[in-house]
C-alpha atoms as a PDB file:
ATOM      1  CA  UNK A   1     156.772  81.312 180.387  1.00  0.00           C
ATOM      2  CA  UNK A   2     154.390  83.256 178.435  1.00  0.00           C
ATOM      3  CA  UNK A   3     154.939  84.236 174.749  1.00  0.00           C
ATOM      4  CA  UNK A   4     154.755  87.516 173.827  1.00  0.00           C
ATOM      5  CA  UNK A   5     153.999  89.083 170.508  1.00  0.00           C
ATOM      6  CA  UNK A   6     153.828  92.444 170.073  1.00  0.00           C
ATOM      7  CA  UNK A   7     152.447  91.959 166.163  1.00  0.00           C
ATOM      8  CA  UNK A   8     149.215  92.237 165.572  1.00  0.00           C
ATOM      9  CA  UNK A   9     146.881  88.860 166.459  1.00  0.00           C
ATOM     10  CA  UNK A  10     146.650  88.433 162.139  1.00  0.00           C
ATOM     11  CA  UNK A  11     150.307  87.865 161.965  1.00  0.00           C
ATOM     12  CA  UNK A  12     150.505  85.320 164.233  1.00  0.00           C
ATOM     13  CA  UNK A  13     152.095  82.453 162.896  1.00  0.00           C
ATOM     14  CA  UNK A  14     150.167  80.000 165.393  1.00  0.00           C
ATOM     15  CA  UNK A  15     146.655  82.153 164.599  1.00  0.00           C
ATOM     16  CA  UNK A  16     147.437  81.944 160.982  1.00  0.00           C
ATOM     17  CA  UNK A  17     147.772  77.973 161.389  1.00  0.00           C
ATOM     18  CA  UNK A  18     144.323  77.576 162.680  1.00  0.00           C
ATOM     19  CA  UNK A  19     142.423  79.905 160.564  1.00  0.00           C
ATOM     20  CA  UNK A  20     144.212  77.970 157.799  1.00  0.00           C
ATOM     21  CA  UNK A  21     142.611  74.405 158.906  1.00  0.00           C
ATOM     22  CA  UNK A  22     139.439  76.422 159.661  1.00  0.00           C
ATOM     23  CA  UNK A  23     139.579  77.471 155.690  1.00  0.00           C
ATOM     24  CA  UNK A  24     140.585  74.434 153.916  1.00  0.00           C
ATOM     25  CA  UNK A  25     137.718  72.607 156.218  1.00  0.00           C
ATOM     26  CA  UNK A  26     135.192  75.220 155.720  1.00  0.00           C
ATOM     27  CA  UNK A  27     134.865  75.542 159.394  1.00  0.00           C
ATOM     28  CA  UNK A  28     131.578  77.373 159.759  1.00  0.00           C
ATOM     29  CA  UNK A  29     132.664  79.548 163.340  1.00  0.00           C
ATOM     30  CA  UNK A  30     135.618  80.905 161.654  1.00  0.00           C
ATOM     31  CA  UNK A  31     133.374  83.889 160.482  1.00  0.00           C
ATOM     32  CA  UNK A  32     132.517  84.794 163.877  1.00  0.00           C
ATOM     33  CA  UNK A  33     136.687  84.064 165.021  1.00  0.00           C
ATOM     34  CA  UNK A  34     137.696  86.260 162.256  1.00  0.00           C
ATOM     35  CA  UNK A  35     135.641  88.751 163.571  1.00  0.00           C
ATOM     36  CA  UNK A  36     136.922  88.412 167.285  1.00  0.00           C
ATOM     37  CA  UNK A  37     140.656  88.935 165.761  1.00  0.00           C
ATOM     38  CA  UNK A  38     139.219  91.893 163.833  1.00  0.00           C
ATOM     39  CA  UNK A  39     138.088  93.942 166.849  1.00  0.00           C
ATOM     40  CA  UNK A  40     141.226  93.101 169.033  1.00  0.00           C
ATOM     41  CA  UNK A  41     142.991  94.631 166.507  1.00  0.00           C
ATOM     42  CA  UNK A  42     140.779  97.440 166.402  1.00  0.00           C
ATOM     43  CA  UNK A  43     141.076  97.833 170.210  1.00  0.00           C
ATOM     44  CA  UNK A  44     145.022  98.315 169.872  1.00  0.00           C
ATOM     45  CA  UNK A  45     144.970 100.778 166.974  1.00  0.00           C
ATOM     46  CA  UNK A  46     142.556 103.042 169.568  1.00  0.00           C
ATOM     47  CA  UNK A  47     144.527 102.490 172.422  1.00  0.00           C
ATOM     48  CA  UNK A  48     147.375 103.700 170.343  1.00  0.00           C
ATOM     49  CA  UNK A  49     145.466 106.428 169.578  1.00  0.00           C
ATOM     50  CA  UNK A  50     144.464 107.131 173.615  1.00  0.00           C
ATOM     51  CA  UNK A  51     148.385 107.190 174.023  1.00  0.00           C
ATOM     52  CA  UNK A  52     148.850 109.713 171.454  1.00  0.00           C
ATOM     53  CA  UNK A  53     146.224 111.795 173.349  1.00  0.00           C
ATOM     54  CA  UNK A  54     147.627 111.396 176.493  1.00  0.00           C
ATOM     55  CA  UNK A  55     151.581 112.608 174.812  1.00  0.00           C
ATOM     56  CA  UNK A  56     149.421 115.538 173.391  1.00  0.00           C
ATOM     57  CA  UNK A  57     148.310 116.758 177.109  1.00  0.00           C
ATOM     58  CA  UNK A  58     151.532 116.270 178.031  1.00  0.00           C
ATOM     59  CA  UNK A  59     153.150 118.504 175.522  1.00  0.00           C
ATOM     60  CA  UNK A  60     149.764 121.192 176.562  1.00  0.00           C
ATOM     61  CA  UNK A  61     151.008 121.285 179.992  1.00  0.00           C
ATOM     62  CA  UNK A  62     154.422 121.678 179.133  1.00  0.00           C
ATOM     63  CA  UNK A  63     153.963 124.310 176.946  1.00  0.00           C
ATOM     64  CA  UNK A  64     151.286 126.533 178.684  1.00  0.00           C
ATOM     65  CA  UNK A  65     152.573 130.051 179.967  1.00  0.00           C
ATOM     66  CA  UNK A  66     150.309 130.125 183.463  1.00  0.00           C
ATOM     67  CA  UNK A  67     152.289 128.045 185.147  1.00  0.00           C
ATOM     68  CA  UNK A  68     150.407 128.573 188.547  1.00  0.00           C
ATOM     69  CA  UNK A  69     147.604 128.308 186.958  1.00  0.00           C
ATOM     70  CA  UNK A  70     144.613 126.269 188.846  1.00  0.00           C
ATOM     71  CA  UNK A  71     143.582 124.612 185.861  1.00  0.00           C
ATOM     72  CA  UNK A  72     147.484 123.372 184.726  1.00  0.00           C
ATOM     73  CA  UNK A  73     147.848 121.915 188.525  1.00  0.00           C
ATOM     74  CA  UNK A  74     144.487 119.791 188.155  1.00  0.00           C
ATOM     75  CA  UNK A  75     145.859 118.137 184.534  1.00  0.00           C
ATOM     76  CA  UNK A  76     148.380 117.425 185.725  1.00  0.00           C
ATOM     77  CA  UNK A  77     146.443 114.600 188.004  1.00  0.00           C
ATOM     78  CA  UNK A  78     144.302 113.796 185.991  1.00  0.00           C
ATOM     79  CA  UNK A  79     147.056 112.974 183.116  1.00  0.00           C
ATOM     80  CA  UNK A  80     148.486 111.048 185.730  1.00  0.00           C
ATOM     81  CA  UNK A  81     145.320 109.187 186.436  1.00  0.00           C
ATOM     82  CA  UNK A  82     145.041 108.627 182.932  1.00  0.00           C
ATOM     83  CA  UNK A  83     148.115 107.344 182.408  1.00  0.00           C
ATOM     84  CA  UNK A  84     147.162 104.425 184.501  1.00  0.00           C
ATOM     85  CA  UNK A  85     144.127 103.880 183.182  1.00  0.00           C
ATOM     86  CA  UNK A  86     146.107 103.261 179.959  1.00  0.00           C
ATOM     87  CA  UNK A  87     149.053 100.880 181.249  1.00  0.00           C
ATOM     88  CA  UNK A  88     146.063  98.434 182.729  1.00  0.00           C
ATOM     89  CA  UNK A  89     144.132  98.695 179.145  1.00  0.00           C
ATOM     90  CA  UNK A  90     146.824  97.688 177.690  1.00  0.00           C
ATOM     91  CA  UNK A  91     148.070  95.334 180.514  1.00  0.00           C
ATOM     92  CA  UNK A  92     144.708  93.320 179.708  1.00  0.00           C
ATOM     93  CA  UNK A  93     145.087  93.778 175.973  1.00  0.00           C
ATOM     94  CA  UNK A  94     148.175  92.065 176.177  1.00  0.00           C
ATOM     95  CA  UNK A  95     146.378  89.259 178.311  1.00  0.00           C
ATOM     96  CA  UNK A  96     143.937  88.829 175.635  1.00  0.00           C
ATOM     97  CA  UNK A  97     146.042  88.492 173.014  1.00  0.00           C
ATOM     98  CA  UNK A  98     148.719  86.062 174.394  1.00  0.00           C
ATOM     99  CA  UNK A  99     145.544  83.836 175.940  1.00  0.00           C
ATOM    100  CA  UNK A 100     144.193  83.375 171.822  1.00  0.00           C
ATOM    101  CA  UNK A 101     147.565  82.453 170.827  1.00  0.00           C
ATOM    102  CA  UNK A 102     147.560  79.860 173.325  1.00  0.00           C
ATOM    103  CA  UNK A 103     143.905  78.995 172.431  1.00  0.00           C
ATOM    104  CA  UNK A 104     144.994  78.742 169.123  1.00  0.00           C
ATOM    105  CA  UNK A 105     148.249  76.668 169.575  1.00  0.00           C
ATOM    106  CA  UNK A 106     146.186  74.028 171.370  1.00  0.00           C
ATOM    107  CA  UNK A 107     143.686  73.871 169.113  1.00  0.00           C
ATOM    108  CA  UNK A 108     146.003  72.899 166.404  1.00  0.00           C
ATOM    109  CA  UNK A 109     146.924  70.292 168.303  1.00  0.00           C
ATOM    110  CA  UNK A 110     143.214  69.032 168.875  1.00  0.00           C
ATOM    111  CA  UNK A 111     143.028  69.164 165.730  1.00  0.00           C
ATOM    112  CA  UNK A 112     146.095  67.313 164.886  1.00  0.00           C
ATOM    113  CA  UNK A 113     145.129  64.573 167.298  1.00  0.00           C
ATOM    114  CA  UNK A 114     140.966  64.171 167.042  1.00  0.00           C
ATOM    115  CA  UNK A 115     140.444  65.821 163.326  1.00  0.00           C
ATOM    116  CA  UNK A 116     138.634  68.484 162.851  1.00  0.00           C
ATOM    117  CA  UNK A 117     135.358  67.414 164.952  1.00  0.00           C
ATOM    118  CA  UNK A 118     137.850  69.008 167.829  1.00  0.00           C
ATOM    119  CA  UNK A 119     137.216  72.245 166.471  1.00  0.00           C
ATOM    120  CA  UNK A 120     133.020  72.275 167.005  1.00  0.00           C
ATOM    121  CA  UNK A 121     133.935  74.040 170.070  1.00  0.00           C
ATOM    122  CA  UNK A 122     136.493  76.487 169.222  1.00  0.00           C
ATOM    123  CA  UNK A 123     135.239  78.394 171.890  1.00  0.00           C
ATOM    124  CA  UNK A 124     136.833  77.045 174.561  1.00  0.00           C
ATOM    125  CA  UNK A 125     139.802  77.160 173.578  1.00  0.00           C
ATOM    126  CA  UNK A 126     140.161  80.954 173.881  1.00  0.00           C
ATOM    127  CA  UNK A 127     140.056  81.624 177.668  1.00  0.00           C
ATOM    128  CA  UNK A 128     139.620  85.666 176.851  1.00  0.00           C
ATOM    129  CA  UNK A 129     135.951  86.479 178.329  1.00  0.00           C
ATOM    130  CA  UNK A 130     136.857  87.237 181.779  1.00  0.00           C
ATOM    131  CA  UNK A 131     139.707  89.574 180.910  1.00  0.00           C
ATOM    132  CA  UNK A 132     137.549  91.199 178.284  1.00  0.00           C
ATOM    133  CA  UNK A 133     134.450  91.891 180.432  1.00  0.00           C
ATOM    134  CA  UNK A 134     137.474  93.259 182.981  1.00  0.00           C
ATOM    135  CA  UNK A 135     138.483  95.509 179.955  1.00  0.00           C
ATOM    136  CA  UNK A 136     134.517  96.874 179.372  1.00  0.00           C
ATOM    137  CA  UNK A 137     134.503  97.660 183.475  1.00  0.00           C
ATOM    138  CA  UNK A 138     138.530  99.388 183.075  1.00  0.00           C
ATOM    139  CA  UNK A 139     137.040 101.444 179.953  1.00  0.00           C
ATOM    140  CA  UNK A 140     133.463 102.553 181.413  1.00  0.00           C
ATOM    141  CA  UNK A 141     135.491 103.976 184.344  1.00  0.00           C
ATOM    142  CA  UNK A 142     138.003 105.461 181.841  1.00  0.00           C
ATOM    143  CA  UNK A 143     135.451 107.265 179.916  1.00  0.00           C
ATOM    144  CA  UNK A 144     133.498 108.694 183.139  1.00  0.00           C
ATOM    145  CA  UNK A 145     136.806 109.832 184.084  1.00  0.00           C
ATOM    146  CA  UNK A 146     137.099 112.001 181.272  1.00  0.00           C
ATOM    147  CA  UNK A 147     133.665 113.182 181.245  1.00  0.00           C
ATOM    148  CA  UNK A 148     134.162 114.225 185.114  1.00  0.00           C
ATOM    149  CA  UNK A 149     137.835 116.194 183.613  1.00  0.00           C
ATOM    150  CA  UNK A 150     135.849 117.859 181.426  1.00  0.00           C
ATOM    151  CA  UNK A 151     133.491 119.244 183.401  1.00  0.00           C
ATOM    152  CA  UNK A 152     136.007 120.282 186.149  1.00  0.00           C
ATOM    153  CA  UNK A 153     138.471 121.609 183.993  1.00  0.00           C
ATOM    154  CA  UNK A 154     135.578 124.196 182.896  1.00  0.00           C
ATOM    155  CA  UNK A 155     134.292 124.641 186.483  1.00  0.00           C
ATOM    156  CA  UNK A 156     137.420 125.677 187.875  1.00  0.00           C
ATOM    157  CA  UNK A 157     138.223 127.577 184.938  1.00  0.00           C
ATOM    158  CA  UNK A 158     134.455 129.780 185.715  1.00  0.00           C
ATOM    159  CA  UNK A 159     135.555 129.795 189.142  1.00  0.00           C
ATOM    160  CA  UNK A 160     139.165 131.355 188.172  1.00  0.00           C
ATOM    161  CA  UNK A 161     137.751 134.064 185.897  1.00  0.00           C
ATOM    162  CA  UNK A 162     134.920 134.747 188.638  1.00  0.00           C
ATOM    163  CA  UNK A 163     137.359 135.129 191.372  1.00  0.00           C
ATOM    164  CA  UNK A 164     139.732 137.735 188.964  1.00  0.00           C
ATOM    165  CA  UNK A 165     136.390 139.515 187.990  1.00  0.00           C
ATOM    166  CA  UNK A 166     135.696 140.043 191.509  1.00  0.00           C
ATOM    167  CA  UNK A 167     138.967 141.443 192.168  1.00  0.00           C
ATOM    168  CA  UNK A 168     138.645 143.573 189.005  1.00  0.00           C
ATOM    169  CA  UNK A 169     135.635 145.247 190.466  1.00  0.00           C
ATOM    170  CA  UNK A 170     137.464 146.078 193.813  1.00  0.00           C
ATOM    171  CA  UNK A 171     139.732 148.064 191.920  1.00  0.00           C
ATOM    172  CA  UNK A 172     137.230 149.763 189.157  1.00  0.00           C
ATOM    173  CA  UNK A 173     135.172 150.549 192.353  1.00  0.00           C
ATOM    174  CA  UNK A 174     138.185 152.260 194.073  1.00  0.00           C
ATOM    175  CA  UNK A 175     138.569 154.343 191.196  1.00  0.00           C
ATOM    176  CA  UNK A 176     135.145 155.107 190.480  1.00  0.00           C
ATOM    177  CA  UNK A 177     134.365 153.149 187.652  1.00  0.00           C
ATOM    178  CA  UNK A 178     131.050 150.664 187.099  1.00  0.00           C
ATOM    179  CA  UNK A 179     131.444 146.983 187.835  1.00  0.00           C
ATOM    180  CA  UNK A 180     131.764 144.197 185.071  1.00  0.00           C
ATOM    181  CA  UNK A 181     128.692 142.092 185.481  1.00  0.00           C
ATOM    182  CA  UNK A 182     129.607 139.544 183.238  1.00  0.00           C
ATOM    183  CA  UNK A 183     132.231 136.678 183.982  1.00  0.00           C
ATOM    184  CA  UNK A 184     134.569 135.462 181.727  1.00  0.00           C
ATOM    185  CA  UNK A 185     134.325 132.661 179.154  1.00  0.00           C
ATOM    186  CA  UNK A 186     135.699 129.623 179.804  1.00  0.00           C
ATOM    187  CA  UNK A 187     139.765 130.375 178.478  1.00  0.00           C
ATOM    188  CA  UNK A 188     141.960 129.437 175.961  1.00  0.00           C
ATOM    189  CA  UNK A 189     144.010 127.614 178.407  1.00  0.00           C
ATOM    190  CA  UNK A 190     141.150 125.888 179.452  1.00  0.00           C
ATOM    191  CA  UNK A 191     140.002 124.827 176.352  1.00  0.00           C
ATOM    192  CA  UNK A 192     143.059 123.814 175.242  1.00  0.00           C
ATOM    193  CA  UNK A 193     143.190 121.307 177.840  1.00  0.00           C
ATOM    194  CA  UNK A 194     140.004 120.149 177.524  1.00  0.00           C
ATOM    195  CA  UNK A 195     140.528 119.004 174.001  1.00  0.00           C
ATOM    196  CA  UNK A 196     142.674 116.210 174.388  1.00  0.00           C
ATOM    197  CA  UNK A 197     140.249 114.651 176.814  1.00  0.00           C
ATOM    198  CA  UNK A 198     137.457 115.316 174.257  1.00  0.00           C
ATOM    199  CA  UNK A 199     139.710 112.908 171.717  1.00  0.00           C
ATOM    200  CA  UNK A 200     140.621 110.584 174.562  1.00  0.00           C
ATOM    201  CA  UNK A 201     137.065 109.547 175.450  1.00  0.00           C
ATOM    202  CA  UNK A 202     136.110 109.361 171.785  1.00  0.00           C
ATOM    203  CA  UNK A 203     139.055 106.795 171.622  1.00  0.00           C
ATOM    204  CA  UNK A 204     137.788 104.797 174.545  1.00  0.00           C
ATOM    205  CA  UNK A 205     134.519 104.796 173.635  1.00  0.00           C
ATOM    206  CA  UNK A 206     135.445 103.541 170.023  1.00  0.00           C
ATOM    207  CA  UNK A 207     137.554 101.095 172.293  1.00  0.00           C
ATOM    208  CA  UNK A 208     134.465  99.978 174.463  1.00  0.00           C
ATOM    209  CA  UNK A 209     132.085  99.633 171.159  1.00  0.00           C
ATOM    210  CA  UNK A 210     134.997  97.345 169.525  1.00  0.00           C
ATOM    211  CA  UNK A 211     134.975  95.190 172.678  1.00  0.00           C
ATOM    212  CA  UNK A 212     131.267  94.985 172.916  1.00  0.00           C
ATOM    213  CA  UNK A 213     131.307  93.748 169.410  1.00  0.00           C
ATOM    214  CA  UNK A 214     133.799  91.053 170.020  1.00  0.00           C
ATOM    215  CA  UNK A 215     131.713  90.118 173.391  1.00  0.00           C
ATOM    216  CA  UNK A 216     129.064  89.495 171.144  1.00  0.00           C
ATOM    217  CA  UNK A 217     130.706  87.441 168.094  1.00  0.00           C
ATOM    218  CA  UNK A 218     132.242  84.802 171.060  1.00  0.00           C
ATOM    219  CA  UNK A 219     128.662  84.661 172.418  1.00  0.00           C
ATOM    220  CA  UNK A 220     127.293  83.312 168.921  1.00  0.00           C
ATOM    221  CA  UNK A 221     130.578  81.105 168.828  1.00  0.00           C
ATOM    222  CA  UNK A 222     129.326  79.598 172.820  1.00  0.00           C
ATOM    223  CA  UNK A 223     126.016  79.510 171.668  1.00  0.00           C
ATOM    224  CA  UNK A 224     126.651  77.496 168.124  1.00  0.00           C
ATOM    225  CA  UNK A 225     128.907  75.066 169.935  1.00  0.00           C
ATOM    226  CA  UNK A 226     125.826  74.839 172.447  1.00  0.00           C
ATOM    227  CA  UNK A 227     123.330  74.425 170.003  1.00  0.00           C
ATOM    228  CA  UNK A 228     125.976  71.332 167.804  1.00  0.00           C
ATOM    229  CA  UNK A 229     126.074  67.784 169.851  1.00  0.00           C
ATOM    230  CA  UNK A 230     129.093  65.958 169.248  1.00  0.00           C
ATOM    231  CA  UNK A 231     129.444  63.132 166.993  1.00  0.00           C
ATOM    232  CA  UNK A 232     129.432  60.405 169.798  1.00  0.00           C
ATOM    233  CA  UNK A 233     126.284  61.662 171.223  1.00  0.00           C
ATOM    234  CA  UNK A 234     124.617  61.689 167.800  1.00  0.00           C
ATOM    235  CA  UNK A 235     126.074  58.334 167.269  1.00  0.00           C
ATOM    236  CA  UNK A 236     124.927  56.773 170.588  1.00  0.00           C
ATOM    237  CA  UNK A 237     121.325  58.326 169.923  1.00  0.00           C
ATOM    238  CA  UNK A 238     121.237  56.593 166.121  1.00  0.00           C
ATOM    239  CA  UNK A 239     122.395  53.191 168.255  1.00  0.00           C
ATOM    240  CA  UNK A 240     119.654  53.521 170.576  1.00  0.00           C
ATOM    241  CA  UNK A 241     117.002  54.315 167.563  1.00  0.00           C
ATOM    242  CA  UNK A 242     117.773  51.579 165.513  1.00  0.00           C
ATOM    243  CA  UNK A 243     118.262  49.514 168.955  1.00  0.00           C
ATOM    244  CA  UNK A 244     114.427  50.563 169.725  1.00  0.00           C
ATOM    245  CA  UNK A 245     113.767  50.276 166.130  1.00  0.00           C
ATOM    246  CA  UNK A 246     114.322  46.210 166.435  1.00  0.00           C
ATOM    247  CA  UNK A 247     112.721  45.771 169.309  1.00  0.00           C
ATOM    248  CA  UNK A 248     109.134  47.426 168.373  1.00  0.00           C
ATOM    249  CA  UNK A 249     109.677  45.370 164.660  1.00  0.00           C
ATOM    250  CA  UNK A 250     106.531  42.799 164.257  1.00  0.00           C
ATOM    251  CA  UNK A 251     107.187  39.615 164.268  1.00  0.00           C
ATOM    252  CA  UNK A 252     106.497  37.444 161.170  1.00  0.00           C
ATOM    253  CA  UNK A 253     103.704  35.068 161.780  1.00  0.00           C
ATOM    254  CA  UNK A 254     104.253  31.592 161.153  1.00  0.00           C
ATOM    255  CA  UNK A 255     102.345  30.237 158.183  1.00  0.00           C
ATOM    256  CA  UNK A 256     100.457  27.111 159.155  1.00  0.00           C
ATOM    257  CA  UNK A 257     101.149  23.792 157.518  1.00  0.00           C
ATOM    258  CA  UNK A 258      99.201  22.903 154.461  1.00  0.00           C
ATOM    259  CA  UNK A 259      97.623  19.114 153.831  1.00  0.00           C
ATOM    260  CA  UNK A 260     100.596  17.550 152.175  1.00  0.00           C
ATOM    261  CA  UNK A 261     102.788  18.832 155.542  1.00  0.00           C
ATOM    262  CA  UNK A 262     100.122  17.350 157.141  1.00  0.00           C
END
């Protein structure tokens, strides 16, 4: 079964084991994994953030005096929608998170068994790209969802305020007076509403930009272990040089006899 550990990925006691061997062996890719465990814990503090948001519409909707009002009945969706969009964020978070532990448990133990030349490829022992390009897809739709709230929430808000200016007319014109020409600004319900959405795409867009990041520090960690041939290949390559090396060496010619040999 699966360990979980709600404590941030620094306070690990199996992560702080292996960045421990990393330091006392001056482990040059534990920059680049320090900076990984940096922006997963930057992605939870903004999800936590997203949450508050999404507690903050909540208490908006609860609140707000219209309660037949169009624009109240559409939040009330889209919070919903939201609030899914948040449980899978952090469903994956979670993912990512237990898979480094486990990355990093085993590669204690590689280290335990081979020495540190087990760690060249630190890389893959962290199984975490596939659920964090999943995340970047989960957020991008996240933060077009918003963007599309946004917009509707002031559309049907212009459409509200149209339709009550029209029926405002009906009656000035019954009793003689001119028409308003001009619709109503968007309202202070509507705005309101809008605000937490505002927040909640700045959070998942801080979120997407912290996941990018990390993206690109385990791509220099791939790459270095790419670039770094292991000790038995560069050991089987010095054989074969020194192998060749003998083979292509001149022979000493033989020195020919002098009189008194003779």
């Amino acid at each position: 079964m699966a360990e979980q550990d709600s404590a941030p990925l620094l306070e690990n006691e199996h992560v702080k084991e292996l960045l421990a061997i990393m330091r006392e062996n001056n482990a040059p890719s534990m920059q680049d994994f320090l900076a990984i465990l940096g922006q997963v814990g930057a992605m939870e503090r903004q999800l936590d953030a997203a949450v508050k948001e999404l507690a903050a519409m909540r208490r908006e909707l609860n609140e707000a005096r219209e309660q037949a009002h169009p624009v109240k009945t559409a939040l009330k969706i889209a919070v919903e929608t939201l609030d899914k969009n948040v449980a899978a964020l952090r469903e994956r978070l979670d993912a990512v998170k237990q898979n480094v532990i486990e990355g990093c448990k085993n590669a204690v133990g590689a280290f335990k068994e081979k020495g540190i030349s087990a760690l060249n490829n630190i890389a893959h022992f962290f199984k975490v790209r596939p659920v964090l390009e999943s995340m970047r897809d989960d957020l991008g739709k996240s933060i077009r969802f918003n963007e599309a709230t946004i917009s509707n929430i002031e559309l049907v808000s212009t459409e509200y305020h149209e339709a009550g200016r029209h029926v405002k007319n009906m009656v000035r014109a019954m009793a003689g007076k001119k028409a308003i020409q001009d619709a109503k600004a968007v309202g202070k319900l509507a705005k309101a509403l809008q605000a937490p959405f505002h927040t909640n795409r700045a959070c998942f867009s801080a979120m997407k930009k912290s996941l990018e990041t990390a993206l690109s520090r385990l791509d220099s960690l791939e790459k270095a272990a790419e670039r770094k041939p292991s000790i038995q290949k560069t050991m089987q390559t010095l054989n074969e040089q020194i192998a060749q090396g003998k083979k292509d060496a001149p022979t000493a010619e033989r020195p020919r006899p002098s009189h008194a040999e003779r």
